[in-house]
PDB file of N, CA and C in Angstrom:
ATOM      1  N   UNK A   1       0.849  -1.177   0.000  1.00  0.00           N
ATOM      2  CA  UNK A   1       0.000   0.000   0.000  1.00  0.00           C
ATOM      3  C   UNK A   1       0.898   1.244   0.000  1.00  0.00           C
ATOM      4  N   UNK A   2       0.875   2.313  -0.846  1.00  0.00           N
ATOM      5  CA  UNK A   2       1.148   3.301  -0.997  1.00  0.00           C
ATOM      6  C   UNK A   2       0.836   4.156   0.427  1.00  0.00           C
ATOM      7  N   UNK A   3       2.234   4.787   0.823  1.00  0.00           N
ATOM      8  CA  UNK A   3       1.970   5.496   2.084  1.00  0.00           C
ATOM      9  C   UNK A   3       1.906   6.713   1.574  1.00  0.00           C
ATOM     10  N   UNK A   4       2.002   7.690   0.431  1.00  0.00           N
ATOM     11  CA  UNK A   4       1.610   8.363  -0.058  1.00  0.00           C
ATOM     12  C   UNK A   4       0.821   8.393  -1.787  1.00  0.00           C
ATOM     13  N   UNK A   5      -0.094   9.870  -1.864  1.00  0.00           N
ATOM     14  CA  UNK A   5      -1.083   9.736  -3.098  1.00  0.00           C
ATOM     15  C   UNK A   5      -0.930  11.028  -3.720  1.00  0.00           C
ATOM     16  N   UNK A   6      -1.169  11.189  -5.090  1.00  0.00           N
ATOM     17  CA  UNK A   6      -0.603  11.927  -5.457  1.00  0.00           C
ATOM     18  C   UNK A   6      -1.827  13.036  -5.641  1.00  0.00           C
ATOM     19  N   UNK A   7      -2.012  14.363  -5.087  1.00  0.00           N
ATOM     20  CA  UNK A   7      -3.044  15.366  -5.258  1.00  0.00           C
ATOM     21  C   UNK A   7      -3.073  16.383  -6.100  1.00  0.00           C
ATOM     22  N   UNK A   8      -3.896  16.813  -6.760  1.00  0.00           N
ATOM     23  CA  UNK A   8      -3.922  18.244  -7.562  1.00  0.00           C
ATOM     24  C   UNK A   8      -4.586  19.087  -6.988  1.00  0.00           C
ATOM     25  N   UNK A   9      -4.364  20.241  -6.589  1.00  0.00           N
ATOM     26  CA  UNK A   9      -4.445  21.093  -5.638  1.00  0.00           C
ATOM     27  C   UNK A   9      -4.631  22.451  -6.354  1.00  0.00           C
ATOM     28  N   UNK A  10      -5.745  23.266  -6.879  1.00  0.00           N
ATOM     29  CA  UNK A  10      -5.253  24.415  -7.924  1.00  0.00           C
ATOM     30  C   UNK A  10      -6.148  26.074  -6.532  1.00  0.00           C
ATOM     31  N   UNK A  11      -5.059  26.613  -6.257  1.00  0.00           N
ATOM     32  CA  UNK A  11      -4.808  27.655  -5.190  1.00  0.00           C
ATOM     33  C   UNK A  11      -6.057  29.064  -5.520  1.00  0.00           C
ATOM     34  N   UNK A  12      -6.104  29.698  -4.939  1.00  0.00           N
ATOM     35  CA  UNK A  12      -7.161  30.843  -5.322  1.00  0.00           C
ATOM     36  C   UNK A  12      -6.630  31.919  -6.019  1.00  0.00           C
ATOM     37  N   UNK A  13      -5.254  31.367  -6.673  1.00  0.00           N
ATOM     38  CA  UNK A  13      -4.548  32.219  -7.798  1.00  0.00           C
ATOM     39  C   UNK A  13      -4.941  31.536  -9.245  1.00  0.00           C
ATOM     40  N   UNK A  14      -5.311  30.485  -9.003  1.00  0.00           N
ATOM     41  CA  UNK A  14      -5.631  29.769 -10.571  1.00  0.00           C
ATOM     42  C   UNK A  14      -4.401  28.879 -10.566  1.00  0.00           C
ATOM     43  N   UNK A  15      -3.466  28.653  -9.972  1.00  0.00           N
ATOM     44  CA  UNK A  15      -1.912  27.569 -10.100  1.00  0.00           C
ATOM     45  C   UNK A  15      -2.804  26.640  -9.490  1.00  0.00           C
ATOM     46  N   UNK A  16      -2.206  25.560 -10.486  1.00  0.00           N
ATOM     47  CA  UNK A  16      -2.486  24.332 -10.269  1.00  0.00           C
ATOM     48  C   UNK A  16      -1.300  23.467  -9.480  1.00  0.00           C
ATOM     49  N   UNK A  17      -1.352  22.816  -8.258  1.00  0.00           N
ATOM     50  CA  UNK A  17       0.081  22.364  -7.919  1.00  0.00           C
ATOM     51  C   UNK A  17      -0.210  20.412  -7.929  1.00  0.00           C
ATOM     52  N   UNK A  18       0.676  20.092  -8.590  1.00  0.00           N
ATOM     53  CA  UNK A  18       0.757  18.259  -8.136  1.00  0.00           C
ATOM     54  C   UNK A  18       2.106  17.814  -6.859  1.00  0.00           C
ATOM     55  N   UNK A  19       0.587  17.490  -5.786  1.00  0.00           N
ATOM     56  CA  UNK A  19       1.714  17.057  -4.733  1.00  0.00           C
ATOM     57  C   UNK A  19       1.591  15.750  -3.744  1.00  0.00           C
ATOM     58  N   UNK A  20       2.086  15.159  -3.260  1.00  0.00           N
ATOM     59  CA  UNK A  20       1.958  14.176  -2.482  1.00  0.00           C
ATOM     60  C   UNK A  20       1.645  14.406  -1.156  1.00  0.00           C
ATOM     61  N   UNK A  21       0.425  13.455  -0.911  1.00  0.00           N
ATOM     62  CA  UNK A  21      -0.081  13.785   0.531  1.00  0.00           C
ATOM     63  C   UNK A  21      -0.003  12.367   1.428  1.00  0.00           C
ATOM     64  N   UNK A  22       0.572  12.330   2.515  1.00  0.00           N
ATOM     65  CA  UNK A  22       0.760  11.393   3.214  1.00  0.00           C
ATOM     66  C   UNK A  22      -0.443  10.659   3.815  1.00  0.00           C
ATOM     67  N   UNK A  23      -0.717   9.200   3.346  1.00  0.00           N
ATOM     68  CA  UNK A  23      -2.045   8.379   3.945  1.00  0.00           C
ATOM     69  C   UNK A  23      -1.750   7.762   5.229  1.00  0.00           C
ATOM     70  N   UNK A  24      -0.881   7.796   5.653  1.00  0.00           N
ATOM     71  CA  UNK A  24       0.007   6.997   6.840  1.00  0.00           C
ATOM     72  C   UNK A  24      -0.177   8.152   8.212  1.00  0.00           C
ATOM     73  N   UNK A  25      -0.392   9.332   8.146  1.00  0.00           N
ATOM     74  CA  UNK A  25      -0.340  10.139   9.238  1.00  0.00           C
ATOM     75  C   UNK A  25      -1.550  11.094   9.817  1.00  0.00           C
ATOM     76  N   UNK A  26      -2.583  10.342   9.540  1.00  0.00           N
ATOM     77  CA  UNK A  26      -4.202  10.723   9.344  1.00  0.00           C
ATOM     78  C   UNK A  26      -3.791  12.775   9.023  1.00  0.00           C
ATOM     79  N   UNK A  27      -3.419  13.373   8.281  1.00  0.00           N
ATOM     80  CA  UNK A  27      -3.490  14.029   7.637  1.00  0.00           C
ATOM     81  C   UNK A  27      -4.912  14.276   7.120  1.00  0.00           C
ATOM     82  N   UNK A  28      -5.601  15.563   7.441  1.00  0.00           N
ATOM     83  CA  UNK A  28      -6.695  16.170   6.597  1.00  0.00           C
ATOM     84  C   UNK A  28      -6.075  17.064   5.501  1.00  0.00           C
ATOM     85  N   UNK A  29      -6.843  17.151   4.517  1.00  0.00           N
ATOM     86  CA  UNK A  29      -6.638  17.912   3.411  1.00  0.00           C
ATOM     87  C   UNK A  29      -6.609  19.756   3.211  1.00  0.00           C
ATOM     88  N   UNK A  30      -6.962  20.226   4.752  1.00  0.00           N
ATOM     89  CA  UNK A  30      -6.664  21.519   5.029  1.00  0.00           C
ATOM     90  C   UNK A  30      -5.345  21.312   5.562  1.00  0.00           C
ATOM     91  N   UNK A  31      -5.120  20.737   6.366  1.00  0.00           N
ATOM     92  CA  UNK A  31      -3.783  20.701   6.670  1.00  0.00           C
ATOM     93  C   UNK A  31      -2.298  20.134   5.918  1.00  0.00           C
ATOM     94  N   UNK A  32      -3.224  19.151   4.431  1.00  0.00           N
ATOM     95  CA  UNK A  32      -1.749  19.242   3.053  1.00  0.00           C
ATOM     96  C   UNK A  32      -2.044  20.529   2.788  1.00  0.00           C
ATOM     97  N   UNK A  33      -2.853  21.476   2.591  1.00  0.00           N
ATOM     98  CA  UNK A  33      -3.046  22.625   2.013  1.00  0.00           C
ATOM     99  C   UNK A  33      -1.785  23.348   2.889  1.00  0.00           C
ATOM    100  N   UNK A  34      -2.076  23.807   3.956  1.00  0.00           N
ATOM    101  CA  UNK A  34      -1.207  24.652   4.880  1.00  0.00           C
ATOM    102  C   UNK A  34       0.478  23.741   5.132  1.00  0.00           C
ATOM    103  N   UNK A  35       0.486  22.837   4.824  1.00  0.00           N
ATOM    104  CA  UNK A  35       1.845  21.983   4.794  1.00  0.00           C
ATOM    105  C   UNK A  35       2.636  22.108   3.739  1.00  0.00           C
ATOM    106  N   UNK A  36       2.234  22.452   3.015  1.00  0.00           N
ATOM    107  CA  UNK A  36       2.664  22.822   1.372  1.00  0.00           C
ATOM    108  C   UNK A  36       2.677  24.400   1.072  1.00  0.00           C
ATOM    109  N   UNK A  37       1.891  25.322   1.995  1.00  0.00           N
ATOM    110  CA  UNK A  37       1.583  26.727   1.625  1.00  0.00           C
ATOM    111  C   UNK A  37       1.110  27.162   0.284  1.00  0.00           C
ATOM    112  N   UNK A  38      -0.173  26.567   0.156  1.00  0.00           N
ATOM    113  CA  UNK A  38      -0.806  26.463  -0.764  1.00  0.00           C
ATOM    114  C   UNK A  38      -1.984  27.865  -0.904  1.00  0.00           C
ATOM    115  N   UNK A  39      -1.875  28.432   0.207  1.00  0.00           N
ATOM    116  CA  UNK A  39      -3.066  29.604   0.812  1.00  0.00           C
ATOM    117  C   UNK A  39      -2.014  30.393   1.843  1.00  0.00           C
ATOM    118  N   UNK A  40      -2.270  31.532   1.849  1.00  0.00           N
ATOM    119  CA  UNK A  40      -1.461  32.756   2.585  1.00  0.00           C
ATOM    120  C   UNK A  40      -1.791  32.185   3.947  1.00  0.00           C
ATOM    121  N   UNK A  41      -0.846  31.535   4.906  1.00  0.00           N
ATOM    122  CA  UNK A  41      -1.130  32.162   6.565  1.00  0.00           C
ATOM    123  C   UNK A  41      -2.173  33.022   6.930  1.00  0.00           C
ATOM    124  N   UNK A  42      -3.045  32.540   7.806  1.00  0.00           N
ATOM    125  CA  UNK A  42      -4.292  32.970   8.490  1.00  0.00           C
ATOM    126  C   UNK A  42      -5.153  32.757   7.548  1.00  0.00           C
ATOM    127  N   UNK A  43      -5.397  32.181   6.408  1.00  0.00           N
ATOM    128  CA  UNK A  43      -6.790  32.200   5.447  1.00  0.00           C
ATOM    129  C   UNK A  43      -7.326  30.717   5.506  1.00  0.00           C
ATOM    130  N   UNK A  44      -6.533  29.932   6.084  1.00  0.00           N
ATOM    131  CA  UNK A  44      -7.026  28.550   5.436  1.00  0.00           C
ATOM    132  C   UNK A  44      -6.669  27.981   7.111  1.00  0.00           C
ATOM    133  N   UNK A  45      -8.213  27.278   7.552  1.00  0.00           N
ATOM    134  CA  UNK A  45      -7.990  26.627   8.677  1.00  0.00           C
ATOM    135  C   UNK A  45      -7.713  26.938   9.677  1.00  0.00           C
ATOM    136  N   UNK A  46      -8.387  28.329   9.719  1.00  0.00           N
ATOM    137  CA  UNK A  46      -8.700  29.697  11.123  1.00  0.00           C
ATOM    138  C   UNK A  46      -9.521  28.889  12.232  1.00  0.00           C
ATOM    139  N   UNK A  47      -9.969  27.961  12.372  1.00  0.00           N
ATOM    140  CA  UNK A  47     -11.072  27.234  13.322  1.00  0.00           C
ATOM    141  C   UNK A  47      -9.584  25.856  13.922  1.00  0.00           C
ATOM    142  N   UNK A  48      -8.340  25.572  13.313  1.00  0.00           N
ATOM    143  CA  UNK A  48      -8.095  24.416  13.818  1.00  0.00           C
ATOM    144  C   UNK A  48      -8.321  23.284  13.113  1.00  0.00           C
ATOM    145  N   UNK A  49      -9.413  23.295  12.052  1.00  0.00           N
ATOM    146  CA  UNK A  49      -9.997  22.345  12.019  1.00  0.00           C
ATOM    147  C   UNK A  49     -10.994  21.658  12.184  1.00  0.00           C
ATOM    148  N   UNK A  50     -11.689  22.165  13.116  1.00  0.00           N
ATOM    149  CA  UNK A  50     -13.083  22.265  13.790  1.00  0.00           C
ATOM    150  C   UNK A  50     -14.261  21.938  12.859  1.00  0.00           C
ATOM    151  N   UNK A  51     -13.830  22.099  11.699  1.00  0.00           N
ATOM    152  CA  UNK A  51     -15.210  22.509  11.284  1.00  0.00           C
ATOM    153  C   UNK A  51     -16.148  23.580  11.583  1.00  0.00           C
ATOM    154  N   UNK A  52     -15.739  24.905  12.166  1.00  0.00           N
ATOM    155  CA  UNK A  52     -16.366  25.708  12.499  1.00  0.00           C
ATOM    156  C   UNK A  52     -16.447  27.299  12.055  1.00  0.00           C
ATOM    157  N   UNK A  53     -15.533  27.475  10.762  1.00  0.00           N
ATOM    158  CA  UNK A  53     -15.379  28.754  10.008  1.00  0.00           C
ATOM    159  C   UNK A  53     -15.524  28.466   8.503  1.00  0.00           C
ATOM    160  N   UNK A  54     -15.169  27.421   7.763  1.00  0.00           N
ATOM    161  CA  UNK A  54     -15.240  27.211   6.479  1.00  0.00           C
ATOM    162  C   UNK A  54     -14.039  27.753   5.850  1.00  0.00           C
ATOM    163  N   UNK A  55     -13.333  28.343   6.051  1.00  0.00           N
ATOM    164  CA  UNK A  55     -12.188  29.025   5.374  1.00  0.00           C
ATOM    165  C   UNK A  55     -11.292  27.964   4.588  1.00  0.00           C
ATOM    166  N   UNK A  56     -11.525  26.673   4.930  1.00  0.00           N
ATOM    167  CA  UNK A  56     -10.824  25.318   4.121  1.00  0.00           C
ATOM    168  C   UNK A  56     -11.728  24.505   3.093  1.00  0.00           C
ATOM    169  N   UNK A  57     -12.720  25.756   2.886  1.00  0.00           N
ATOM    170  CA  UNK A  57     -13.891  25.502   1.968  1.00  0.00           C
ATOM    171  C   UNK A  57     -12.864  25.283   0.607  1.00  0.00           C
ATOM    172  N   UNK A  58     -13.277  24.024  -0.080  1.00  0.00           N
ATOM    173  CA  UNK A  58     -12.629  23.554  -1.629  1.00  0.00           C
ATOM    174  C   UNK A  58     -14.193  22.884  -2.227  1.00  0.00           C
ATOM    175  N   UNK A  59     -13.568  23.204  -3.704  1.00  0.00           N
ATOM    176  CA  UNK A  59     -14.463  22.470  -4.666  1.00  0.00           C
ATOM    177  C   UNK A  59     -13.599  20.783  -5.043  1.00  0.00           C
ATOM    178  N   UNK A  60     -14.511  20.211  -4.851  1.00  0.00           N
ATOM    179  CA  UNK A  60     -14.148  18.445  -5.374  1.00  0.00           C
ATOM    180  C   UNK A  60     -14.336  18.635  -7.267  1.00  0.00           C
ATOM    181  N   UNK A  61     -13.085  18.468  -7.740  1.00  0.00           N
ATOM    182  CA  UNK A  61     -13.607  18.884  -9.205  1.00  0.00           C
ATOM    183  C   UNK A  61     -13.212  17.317 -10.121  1.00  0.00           C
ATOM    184  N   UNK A  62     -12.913  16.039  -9.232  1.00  0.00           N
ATOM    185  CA  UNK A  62     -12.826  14.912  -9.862  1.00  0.00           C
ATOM    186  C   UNK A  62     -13.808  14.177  -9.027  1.00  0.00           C
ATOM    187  N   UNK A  63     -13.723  12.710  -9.533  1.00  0.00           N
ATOM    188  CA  UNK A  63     -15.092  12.068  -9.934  1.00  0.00           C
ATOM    189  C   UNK A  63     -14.743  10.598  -8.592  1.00  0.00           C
ATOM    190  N   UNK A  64     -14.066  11.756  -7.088  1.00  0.00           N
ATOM    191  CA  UNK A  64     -14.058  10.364  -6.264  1.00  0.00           C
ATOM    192  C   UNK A  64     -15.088  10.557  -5.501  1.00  0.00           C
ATOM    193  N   UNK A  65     -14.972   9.061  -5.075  1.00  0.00           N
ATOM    194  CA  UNK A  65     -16.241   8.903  -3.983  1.00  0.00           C
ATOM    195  C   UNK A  65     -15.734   9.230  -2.557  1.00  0.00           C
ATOM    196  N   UNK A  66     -16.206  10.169  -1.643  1.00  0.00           N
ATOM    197  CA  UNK A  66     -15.467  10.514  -0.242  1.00  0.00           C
ATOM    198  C   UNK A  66     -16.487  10.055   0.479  1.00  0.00           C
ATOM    199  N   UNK A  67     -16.178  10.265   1.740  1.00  0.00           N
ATOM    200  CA  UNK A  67     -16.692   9.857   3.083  1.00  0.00           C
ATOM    201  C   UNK A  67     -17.921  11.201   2.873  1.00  0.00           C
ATOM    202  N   UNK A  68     -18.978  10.385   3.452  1.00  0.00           N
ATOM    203  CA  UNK A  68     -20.443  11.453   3.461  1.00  0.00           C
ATOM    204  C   UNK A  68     -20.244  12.284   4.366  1.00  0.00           C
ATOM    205  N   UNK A  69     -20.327  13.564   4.193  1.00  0.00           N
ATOM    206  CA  UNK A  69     -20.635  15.113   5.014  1.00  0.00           C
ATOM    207  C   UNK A  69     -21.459  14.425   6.684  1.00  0.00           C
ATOM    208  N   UNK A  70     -20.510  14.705   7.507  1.00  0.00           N
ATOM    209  CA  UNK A  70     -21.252  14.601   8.716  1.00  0.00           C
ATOM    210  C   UNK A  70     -22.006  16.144   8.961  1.00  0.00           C
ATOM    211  N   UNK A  71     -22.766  15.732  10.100  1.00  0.00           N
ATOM    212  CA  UNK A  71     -23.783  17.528  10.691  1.00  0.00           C
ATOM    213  C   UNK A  71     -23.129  18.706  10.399  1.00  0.00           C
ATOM    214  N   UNK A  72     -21.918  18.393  11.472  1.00  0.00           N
ATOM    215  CA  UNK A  72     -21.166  19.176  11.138  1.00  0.00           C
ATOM    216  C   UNK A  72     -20.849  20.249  10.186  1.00  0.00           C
ATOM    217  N   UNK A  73     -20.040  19.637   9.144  1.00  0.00           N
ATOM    218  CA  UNK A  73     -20.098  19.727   8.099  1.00  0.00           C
ATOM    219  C   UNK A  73     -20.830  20.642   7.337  1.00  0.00           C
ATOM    220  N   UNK A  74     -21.714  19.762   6.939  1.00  0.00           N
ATOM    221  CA  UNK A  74     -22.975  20.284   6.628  1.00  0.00           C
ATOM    222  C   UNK A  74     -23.807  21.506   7.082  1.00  0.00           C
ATOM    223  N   UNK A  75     -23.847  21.739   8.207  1.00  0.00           N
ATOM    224  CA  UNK A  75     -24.311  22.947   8.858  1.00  0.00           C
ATOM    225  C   UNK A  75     -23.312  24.139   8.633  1.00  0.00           C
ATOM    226  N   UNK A  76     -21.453  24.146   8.468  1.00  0.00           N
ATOM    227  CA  UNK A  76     -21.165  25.340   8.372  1.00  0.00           C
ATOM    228  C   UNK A  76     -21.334  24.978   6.807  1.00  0.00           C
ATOM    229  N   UNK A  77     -21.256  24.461   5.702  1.00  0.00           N
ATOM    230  CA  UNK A  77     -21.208  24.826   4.255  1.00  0.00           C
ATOM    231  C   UNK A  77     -22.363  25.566   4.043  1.00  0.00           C
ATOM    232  N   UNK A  78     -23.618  25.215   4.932  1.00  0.00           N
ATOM    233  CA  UNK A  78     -24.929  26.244   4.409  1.00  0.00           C
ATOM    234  C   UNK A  78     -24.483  27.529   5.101  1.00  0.00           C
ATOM    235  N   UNK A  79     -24.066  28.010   6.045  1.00  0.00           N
ATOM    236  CA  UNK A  79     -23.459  28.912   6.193  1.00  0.00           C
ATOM    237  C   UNK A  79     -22.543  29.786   5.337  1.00  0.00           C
ATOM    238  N   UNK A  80     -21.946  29.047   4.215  1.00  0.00           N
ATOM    239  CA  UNK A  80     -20.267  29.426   3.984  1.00  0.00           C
ATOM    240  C   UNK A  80     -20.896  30.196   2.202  1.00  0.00           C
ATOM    241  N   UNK A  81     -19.469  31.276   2.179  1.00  0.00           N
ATOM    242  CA  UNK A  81     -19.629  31.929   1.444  1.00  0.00           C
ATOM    243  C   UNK A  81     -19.041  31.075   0.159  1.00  0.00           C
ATOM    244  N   UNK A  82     -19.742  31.643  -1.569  1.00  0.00           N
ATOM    245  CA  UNK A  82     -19.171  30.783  -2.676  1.00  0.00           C
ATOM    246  C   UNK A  82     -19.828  29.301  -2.438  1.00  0.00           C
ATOM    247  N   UNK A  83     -20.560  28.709  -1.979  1.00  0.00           N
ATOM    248  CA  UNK A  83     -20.968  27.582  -1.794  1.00  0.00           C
ATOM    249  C   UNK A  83     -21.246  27.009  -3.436  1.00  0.00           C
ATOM    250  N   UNK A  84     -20.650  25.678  -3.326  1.00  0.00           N
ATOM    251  CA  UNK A  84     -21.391  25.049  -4.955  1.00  0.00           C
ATOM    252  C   UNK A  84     -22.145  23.724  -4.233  1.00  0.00           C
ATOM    253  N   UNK A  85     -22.267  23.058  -5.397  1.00  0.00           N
ATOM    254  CA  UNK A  85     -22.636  21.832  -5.397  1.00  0.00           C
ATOM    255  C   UNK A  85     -21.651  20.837  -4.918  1.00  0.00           C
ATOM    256  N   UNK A  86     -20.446  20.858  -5.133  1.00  0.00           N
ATOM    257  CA  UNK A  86     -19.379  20.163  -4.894  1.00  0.00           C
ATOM    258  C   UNK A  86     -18.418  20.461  -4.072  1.00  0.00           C
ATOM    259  N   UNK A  87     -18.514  21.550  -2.730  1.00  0.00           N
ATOM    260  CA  UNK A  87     -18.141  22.106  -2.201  1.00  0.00           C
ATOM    261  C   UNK A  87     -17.665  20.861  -0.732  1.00  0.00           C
ATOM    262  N   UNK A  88     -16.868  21.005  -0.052  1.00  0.00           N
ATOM    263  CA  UNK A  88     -16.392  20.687   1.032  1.00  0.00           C
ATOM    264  C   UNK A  88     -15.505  21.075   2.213  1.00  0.00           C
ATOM    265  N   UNK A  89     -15.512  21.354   3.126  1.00  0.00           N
ATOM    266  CA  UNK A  89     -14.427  21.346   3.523  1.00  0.00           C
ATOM    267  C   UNK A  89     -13.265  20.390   4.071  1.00  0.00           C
ATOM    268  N   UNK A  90     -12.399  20.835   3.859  1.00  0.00           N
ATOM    269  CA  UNK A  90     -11.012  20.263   3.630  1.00  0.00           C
ATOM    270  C   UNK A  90     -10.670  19.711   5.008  1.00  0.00           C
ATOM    271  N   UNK A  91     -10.896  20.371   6.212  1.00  0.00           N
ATOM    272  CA  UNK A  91     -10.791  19.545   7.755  1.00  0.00           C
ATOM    273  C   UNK A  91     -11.625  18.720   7.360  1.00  0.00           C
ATOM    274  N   UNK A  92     -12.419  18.230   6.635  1.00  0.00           N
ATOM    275  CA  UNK A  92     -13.350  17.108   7.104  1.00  0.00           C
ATOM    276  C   UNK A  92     -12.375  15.878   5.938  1.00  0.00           C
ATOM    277  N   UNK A  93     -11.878  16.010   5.252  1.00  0.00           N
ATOM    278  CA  UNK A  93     -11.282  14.918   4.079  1.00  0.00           C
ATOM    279  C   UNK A  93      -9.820  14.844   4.517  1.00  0.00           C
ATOM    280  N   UNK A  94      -9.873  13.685   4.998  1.00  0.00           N
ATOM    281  CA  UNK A  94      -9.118  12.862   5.758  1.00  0.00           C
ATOM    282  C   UNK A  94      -7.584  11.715   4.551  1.00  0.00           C
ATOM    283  N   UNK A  95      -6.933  12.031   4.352  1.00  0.00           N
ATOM    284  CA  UNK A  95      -5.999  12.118   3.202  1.00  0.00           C
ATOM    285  C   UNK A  95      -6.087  10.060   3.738  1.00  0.00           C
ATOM    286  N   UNK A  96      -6.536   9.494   2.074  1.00  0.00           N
ATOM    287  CA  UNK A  96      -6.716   7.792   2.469  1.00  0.00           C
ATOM    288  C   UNK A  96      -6.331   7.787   0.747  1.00  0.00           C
ATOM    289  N   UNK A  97      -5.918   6.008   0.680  1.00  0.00           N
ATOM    290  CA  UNK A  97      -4.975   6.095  -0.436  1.00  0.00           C
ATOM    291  C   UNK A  97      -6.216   5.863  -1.913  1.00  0.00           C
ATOM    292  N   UNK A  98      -7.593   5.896  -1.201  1.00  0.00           N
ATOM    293  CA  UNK A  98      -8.505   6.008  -2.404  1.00  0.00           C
ATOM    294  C   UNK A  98      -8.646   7.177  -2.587  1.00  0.00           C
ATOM    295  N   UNK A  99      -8.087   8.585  -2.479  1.00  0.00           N
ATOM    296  CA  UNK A  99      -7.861   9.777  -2.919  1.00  0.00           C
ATOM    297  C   UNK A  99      -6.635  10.044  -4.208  1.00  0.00           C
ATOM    298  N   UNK A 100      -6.155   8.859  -4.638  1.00  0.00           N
ATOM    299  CA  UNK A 100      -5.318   8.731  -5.417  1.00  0.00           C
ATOM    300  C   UNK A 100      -5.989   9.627  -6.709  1.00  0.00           C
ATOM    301  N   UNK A 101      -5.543  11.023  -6.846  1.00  0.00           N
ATOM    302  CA  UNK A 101      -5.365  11.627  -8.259  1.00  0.00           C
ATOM    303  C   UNK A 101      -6.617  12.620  -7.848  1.00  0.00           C
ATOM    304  N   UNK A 102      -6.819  12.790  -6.584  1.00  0.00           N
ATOM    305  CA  UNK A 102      -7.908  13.667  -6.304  1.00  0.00           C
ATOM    306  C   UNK A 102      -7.433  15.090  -6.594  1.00  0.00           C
ATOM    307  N   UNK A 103      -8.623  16.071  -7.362  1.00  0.00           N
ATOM    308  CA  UNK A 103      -7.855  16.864  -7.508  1.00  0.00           C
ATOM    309  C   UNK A 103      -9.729  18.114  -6.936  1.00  0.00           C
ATOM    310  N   UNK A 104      -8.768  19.321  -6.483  1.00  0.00           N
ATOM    311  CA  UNK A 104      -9.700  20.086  -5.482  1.00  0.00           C
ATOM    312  C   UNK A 104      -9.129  21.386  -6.000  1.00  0.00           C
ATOM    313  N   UNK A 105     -10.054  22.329  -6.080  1.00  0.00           N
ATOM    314  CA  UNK A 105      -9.335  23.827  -6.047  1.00  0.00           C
ATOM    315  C   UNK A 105     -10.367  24.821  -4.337  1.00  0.00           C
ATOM    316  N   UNK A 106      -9.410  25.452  -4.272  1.00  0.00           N
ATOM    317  CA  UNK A 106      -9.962  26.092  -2.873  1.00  0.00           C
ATOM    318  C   UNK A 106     -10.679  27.318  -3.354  1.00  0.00           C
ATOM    319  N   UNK A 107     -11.821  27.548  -2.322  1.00  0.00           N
ATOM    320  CA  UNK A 107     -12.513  28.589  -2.672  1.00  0.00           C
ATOM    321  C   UNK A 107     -12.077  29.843  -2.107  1.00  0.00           C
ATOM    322  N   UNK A 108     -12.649  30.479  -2.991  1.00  0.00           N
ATOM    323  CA  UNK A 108     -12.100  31.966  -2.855  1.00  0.00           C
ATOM    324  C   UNK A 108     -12.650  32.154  -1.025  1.00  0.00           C
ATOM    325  N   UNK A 109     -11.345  33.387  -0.828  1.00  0.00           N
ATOM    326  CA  UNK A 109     -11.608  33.928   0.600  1.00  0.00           C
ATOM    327  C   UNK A 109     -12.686  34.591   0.657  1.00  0.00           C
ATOM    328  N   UNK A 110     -13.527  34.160   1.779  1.00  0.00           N
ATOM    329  CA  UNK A 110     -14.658  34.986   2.464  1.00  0.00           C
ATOM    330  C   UNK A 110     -14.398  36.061   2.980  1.00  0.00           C
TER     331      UNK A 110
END
């Protein structure tokens, strides 16, 4: 098993980055974001993680199947600014090696 997967990541500049995210170190996907400096300091993952600001709000723009939106979840995205259809946040997606070639762009700052 692959202890790492390979991600496409495209920033709220329009750059697209290909990078490897570790499946071995329960790693969430706001936190490859901020591990990589993919988003300016203080914009991405102001809550911790929590689930409680949205600021690690991303669009899912490939065709995987993730773990279903808990309450959580769900309750700040109806909240959150830019909302789509395919919207998530990134504390909640938990870096696993069926994310292989997942690719996400982050939503613009609120």
């Amino acid at each position: 098993m692959a202890l790492e997967v390979e991600i496409w990541i495209t920033d709220r500049d329009g750059q697209t980055h290909q990078i490897m995210a570790p499946t071995d170190m329960n790693m969430n996907l706001m936190e490859v974001i901020r591990a990589y400096e993919l988003a300016p300091e203080g914009t991405i993952g102001i809550c911790g993680g929590m689930a409680m600001c949205a600021s690690c709000q991303c669009y899912v723009e490939s065709d995987h199947t993730l773990p279903e939106q808990m309450d959580d979840e769900r309750a700040m995205l109806a909240e959150a600014f830019y909302l789509k259809d395919n919207s998530r946040l990134g504390c909640q997606l938990f870096i696993t090696p069926e994310m292989k070639g997942l690719r996400v762009r982050i939503a613009p700052e609120s």
